[in-house]
Protein backbone atom coordinates (compact mmCIF):
# COMPACT_ATOMS: atom_id res chain seq x y z
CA UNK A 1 -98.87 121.12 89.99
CA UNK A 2 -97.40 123.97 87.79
CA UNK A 3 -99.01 124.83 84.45
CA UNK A 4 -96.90 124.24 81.88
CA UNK A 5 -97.71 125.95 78.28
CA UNK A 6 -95.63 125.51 75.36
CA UNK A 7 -96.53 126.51 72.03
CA UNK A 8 -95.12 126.68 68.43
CA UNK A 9 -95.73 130.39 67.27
CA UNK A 10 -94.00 133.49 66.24
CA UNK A 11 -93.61 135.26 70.24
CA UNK A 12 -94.39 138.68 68.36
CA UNK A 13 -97.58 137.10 67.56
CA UNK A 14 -97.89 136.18 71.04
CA UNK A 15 -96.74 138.85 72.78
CA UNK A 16 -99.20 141.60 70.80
CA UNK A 17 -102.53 139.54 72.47
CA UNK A 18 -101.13 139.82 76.51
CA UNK A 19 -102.28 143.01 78.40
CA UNK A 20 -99.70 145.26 80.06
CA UNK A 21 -97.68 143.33 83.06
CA UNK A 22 -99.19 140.48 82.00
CA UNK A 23 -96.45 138.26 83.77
CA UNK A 24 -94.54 138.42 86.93
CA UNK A 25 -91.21 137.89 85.47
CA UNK A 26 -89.81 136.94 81.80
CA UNK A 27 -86.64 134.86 81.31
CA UNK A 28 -85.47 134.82 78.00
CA UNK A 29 -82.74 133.45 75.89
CA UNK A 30 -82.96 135.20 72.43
CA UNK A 31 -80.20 134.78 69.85
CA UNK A 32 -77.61 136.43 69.59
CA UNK A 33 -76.55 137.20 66.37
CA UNK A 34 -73.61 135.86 66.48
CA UNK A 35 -73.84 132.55 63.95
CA UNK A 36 -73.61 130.01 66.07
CA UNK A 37 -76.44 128.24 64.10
CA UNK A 38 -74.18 127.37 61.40
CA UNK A 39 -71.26 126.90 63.89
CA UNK A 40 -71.59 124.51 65.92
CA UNK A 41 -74.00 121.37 65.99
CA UNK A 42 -76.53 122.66 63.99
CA UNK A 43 -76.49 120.53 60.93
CA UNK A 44 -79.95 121.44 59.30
CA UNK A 45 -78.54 125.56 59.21
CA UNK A 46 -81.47 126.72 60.18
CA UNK A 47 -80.31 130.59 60.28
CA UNK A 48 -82.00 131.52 63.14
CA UNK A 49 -78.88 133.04 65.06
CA UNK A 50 -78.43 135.25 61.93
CA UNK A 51 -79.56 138.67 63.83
CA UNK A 52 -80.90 140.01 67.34
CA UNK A 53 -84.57 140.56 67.74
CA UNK A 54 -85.26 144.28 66.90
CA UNK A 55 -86.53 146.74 69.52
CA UNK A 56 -89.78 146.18 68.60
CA UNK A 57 -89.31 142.65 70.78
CA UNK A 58 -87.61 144.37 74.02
CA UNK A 59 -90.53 146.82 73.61
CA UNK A 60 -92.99 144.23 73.82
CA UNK A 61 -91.16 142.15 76.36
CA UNK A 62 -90.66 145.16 78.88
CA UNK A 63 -94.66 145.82 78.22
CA UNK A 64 -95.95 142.57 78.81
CA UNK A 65 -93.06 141.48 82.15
CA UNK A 66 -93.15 143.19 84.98
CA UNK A 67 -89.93 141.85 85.86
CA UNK A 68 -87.16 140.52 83.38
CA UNK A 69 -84.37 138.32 83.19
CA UNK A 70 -82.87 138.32 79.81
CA UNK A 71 -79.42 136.47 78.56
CA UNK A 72 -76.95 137.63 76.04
CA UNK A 73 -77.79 140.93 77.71
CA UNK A 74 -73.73 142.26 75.90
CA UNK A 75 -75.42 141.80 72.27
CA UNK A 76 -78.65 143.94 72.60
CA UNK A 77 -78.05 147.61 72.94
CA UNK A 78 -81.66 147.89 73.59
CA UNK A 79 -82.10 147.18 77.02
CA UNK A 80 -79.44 149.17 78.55
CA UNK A 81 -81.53 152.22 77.66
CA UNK A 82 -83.48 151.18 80.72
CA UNK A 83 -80.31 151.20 83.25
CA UNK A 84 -79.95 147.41 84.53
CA UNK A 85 -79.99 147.31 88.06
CA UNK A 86 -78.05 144.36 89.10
CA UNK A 87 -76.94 142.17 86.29
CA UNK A 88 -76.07 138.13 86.59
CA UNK A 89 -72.90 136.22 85.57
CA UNK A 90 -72.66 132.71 84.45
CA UNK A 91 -69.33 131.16 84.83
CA UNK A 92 -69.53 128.01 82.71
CA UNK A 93 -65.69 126.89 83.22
CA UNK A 94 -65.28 126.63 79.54
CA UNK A 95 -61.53 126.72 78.65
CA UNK A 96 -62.22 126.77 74.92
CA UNK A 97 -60.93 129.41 72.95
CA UNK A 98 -63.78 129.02 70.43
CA UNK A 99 -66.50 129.09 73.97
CA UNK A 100 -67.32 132.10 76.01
CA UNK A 101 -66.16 131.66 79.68
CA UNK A 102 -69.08 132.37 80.91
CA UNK A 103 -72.62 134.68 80.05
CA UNK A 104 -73.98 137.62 81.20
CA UNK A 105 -77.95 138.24 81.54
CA UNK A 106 -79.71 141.83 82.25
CA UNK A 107 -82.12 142.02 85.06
CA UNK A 108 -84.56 144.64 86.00
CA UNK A 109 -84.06 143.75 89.83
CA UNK A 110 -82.70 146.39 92.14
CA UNK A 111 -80.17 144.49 93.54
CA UNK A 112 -76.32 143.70 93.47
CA UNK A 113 -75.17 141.58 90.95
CA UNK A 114 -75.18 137.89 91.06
CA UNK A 115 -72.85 135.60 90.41
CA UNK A 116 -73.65 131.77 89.41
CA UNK A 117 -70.80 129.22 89.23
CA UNK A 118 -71.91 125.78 87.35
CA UNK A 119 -69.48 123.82 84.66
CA UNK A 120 -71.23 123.31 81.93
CA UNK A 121 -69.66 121.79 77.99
CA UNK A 122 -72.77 122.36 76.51
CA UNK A 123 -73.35 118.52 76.14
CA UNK A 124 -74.74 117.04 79.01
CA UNK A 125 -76.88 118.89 81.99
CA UNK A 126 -74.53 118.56 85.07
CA UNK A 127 -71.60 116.33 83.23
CA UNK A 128 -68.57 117.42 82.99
CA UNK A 129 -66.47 116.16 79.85
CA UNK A 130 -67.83 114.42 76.82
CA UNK A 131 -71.24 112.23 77.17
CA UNK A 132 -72.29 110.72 74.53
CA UNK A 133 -75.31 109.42 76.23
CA UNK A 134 -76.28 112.75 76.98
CA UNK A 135 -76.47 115.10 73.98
CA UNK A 136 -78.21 118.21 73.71
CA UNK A 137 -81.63 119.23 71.55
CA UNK A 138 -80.47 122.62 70.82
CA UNK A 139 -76.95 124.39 69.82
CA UNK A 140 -77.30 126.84 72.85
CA UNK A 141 -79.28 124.10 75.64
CA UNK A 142 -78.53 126.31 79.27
CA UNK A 143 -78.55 123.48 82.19
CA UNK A 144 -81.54 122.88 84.01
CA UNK A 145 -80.14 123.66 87.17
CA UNK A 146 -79.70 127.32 86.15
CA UNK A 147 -83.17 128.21 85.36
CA UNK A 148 -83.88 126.26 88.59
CA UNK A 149 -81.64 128.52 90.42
CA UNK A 150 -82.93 132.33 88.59
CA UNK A 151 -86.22 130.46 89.69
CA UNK A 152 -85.09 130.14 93.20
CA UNK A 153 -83.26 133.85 93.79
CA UNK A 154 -85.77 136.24 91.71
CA UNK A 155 -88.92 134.39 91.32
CA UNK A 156 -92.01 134.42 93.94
CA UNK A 157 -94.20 132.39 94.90
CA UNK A 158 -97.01 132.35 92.55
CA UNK A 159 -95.30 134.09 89.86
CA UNK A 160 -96.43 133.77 86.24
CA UNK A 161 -93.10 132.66 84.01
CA UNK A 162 -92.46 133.23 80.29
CA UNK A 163 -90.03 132.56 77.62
CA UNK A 164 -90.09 133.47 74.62
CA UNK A 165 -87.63 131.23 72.94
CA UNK A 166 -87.85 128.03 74.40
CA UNK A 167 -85.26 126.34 72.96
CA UNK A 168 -84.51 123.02 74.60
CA UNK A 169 -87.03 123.73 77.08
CA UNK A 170 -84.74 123.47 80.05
CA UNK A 171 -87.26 126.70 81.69
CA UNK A 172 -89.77 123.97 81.17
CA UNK A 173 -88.29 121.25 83.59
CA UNK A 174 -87.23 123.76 85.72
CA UNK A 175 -90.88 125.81 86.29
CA UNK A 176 -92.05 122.14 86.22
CA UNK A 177 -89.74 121.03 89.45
CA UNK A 178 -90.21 123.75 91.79
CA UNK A 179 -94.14 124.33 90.81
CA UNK A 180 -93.91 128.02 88.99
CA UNK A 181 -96.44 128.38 86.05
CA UNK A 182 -94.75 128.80 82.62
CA UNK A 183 -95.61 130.12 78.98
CA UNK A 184 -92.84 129.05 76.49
CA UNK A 185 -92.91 130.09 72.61
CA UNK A 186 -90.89 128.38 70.19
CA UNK A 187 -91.13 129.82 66.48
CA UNK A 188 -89.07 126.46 65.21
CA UNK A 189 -91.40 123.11 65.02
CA UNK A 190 -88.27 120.64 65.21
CA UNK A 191 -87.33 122.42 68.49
CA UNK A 192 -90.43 122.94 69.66
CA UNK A 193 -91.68 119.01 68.80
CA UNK A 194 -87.90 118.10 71.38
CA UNK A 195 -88.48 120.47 73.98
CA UNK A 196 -92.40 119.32 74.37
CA UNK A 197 -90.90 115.34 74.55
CA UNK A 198 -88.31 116.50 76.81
CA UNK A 199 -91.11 117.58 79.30
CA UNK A 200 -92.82 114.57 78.73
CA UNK A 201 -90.26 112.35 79.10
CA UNK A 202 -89.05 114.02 82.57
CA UNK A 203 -92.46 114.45 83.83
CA UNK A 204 -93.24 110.28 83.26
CA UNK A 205 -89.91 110.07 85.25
CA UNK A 206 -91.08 111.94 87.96
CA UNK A 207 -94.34 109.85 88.49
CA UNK A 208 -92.70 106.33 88.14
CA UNK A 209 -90.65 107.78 91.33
């Protein structure tokens, strides 16, 4: 069974204990700094889309990952100081102006880039249209079934997983289905307290099954 660690804690303050290529490969969401905190479904404005990380974070990231997968990879001018070696495409089939079509994440893989089709409204994993018995924990949830697929074309057996921002904890579920190890860091408790029920909740599932 994988080993699934979440905690609630700065990833900076994290990230400064782990030796060099401590993990196999790091997936990351980190915001954007684009707003969309105080956009869209947020209703406690908690600010934390306000900025990008500094380079102080990718620093520490690339240290710590021997591998990396990182989203909003068009905000952070950062990482393409490194050259990315085959990038990955998200096509969400959002027809929204106020939506991105899709999103782009950097990788550190030597390969052609990927391209991942899978509709997603940003309100229910897998549902097309509105569901209003299936309503996200976290303005900027990614599906399940995304994280399961990164898992499934760049991880290896016996890799070592971490996030840094956690979010929803969709990485969680995923790492959880198809048996990778995960570390997850989540600096905000209200997300942090959802994405840790989440798991809960879909791991009880799984054993009344």
């Amino acid at each position: 069974m994988a080993k699934i660690e979440l905690y609630n804690i700065d990833c900076m303050e994290y990230l400064k204990t782990l030796e060099d290529n401590a993990y196999e490969l790091a997936i990351v969401d980190p915001p954007y700094g684009i707003g969309f905190d105080n956009k869209v479904r947020d209703k406690k404005n908690k600010n934390w889309d306000s900025k990008i990380p500094d380079n102080k974070y990718f620093s520490e990231l690339f240290r710590v990952s021997k591998n990396l997968i990182i989203w909003g990879a068009n905000y952070f001018p950062y990482i393409w100081e490194s050259g990315c070696k085959g990038f990955i495409f998200w096509n969400k089939d959002v027809n929204f102006d106020s939506y991105s079509a899709g999103e782009l994440a950097f990788t550190s893989f030597n390969r052609p880039a990927k391209y991942y089709y899978y509709a997603w409204n940003g309100l229910a994993d897998g549902v097309r249209g509105r569901n209003k018995k299936q309503k996200t924990i976290h303005p900027t949830q990614k599906p399940v079934k995304l994280y399961e697929w990164l898992l499934m074309n760049y991880a290896k057996d016996g890799d070592k997983i971490l996030d840094t921002h956690l979010g929803s904890g969709s990485i969680a579920i995923a790492c959880h289905n198809l048996n990778y190890d995960l570390v997850g860091c989540e600096i905000d408790t209200d997300y942090y307290n959802a994405a840790c029920k989440r798991l809960k909740q879909h791991q009880a599932q799984l054993t009344i099954f």
